[in-house]
PDB file of N, CA and C in Angstrom:
ATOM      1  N   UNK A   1       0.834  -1.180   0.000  1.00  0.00           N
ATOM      2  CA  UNK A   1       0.000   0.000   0.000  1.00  0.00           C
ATOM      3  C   UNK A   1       0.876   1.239   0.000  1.00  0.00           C
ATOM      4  N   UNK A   2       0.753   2.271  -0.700  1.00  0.00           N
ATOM      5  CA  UNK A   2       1.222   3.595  -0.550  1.00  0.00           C
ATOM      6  C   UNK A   2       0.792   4.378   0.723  1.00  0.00           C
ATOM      7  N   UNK A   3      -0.426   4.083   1.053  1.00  0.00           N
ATOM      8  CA  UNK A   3      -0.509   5.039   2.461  1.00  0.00           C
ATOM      9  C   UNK A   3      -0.611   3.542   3.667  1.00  0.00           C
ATOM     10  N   UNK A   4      -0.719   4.363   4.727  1.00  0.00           N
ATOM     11  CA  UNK A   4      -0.685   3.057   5.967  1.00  0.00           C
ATOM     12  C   UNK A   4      -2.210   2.317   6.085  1.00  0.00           C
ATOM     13  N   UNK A   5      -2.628   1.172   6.351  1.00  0.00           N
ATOM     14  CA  UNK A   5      -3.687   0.893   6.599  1.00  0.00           C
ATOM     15  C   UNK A   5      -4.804   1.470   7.094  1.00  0.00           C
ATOM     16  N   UNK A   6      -4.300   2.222   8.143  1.00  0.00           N
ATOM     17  CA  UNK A   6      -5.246   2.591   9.419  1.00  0.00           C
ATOM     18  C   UNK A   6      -5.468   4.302   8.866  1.00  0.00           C
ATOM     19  N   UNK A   7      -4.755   4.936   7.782  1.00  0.00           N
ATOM     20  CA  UNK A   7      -5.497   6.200   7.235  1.00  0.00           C
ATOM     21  C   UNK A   7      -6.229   5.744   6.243  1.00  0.00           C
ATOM     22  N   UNK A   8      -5.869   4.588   5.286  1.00  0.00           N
ATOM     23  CA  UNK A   8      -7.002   4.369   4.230  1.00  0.00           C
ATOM     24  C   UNK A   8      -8.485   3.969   5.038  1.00  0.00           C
ATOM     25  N   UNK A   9      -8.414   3.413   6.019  1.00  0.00           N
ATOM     26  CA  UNK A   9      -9.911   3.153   6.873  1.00  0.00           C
ATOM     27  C   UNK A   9      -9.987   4.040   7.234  1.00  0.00           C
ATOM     28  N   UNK A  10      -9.505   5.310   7.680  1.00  0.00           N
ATOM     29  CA  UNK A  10      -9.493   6.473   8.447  1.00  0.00           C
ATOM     30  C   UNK A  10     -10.650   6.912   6.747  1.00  0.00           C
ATOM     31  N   UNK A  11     -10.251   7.310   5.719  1.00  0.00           N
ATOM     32  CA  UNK A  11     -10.683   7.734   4.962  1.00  0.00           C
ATOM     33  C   UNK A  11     -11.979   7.259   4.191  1.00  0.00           C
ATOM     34  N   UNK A  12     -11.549   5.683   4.101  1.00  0.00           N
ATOM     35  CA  UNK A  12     -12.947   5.427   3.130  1.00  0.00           C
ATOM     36  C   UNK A  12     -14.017   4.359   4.567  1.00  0.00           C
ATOM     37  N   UNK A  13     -13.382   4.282   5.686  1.00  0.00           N
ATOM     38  CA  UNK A  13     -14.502   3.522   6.428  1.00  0.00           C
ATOM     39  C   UNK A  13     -14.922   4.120   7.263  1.00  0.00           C
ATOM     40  N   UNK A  14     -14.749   4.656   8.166  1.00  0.00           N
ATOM     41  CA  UNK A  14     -14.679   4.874   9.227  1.00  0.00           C
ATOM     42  C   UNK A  14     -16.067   5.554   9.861  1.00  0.00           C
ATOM     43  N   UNK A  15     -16.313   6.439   8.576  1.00  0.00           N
ATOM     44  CA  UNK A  15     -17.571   7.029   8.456  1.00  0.00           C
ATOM     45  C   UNK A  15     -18.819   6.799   8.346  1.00  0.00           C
ATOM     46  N   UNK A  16     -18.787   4.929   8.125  1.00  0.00           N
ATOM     47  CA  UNK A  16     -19.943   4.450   8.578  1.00  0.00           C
ATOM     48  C   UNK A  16     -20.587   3.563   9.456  1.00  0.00           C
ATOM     49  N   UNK A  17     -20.047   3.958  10.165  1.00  0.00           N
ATOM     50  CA  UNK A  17     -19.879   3.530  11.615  1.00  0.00           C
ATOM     51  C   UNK A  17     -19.847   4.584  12.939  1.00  0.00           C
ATOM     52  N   UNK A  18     -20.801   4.868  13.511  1.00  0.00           N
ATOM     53  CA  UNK A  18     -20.669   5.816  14.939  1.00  0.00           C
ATOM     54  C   UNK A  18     -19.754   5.412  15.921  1.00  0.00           C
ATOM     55  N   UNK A  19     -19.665   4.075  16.339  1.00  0.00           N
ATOM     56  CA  UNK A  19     -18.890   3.201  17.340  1.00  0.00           C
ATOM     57  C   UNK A  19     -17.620   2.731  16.875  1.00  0.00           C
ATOM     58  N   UNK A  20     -17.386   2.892  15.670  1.00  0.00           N
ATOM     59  CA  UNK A  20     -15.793   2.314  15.153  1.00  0.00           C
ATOM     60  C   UNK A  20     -14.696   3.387  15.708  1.00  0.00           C
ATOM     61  N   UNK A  21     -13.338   2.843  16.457  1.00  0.00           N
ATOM     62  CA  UNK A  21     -13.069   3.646  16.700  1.00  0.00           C
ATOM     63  C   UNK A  21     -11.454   3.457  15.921  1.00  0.00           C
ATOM     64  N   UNK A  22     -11.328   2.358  15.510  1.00  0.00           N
ATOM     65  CA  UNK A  22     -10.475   1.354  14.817  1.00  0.00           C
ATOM     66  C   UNK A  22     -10.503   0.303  14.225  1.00  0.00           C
ATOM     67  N   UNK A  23      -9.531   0.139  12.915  1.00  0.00           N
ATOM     68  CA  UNK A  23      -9.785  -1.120  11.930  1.00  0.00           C
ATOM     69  C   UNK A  23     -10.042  -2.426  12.779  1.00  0.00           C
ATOM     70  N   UNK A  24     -10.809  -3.518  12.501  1.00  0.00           N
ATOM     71  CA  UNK A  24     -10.792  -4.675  13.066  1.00  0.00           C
ATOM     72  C   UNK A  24      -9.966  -5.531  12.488  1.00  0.00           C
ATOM     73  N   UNK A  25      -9.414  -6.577  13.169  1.00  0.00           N
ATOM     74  CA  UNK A  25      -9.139  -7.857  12.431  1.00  0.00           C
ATOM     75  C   UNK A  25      -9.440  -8.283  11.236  1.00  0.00           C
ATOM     76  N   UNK A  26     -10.208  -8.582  10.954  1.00  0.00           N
ATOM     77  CA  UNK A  26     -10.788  -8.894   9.844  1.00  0.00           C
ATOM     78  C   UNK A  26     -10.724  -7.778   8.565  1.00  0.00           C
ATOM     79  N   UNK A  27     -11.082  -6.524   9.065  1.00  0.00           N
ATOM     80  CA  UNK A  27     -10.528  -6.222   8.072  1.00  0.00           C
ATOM     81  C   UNK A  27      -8.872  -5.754   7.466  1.00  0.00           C
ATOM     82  N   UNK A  28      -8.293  -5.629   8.403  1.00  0.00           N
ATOM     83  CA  UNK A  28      -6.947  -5.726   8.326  1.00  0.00           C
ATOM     84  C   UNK A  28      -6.481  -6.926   7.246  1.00  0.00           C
ATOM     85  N   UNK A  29      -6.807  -8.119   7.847  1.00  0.00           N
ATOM     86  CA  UNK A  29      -7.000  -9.367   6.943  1.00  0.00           C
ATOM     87  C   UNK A  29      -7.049  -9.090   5.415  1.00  0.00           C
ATOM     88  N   UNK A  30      -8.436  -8.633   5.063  1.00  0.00           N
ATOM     89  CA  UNK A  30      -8.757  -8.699   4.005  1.00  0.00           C
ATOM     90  C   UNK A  30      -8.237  -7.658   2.680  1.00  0.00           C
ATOM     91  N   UNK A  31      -7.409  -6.503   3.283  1.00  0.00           N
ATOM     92  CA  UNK A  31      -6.762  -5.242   3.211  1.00  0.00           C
ATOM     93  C   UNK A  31      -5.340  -6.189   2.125  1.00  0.00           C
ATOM     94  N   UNK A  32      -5.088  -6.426   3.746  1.00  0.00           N
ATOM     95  CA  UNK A  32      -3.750  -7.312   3.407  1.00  0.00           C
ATOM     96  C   UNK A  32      -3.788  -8.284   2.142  1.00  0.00           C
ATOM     97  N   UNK A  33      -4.615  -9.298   2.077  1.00  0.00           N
ATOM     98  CA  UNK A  33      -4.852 -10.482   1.492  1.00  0.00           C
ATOM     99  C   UNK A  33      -5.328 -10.179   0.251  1.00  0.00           C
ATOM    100  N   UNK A  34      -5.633  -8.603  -0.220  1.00  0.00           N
ATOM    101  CA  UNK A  34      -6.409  -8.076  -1.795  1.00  0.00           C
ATOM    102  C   UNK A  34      -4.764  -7.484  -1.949  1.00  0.00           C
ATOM    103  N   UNK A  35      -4.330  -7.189  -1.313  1.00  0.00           N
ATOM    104  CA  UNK A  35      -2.860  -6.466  -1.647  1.00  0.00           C
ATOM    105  C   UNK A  35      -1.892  -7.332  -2.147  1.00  0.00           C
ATOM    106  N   UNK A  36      -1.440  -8.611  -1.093  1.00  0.00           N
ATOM    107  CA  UNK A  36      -0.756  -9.640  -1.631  1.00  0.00           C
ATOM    108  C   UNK A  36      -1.636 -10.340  -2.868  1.00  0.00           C
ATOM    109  N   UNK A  37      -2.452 -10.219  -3.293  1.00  0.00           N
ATOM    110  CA  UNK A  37      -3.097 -10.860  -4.028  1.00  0.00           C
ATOM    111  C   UNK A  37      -2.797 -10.167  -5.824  1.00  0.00           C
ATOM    112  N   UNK A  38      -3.023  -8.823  -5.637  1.00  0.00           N
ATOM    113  CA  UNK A  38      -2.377  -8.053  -6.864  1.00  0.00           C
ATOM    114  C   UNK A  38      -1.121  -7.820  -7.035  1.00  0.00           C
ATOM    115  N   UNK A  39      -0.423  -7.996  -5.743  1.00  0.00           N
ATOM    116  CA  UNK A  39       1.398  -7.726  -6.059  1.00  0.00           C
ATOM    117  C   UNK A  39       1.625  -9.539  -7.258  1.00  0.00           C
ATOM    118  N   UNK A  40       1.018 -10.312  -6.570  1.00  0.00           N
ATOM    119  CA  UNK A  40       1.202 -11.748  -6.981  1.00  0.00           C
ATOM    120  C   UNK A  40       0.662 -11.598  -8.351  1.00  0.00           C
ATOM    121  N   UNK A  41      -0.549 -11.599  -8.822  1.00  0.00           N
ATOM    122  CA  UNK A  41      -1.399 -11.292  -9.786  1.00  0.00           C
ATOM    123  C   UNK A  41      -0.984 -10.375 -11.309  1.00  0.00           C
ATOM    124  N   UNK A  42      -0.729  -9.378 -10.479  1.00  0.00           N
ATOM    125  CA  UNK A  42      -0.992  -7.971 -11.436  1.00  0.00           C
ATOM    126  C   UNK A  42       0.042  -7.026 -12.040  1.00  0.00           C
TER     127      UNK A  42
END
């Protein structure tokens, strides 16, 4: 990723959610796992 995880959720998630106050597991996971997936891929 060019920026860090936790500002791209800062930017495109975060906002839909009242109670989020930070990325979860899971999505960390899935962040990760679309990333290694196009370095491999693309």
């Amino acid at each position: 990723m060019l920026i860090k995880p936790s500002v791209f959720w800062l930017i495109t998630e975060s906002w839909k959610s009242n109670d989020a106050t930070e990325l979860s597991g899971l999505y960390l996971f899935s962040l990760e796992s679309v990333g290694a997936f196009f370095q491999v891929w693309v």
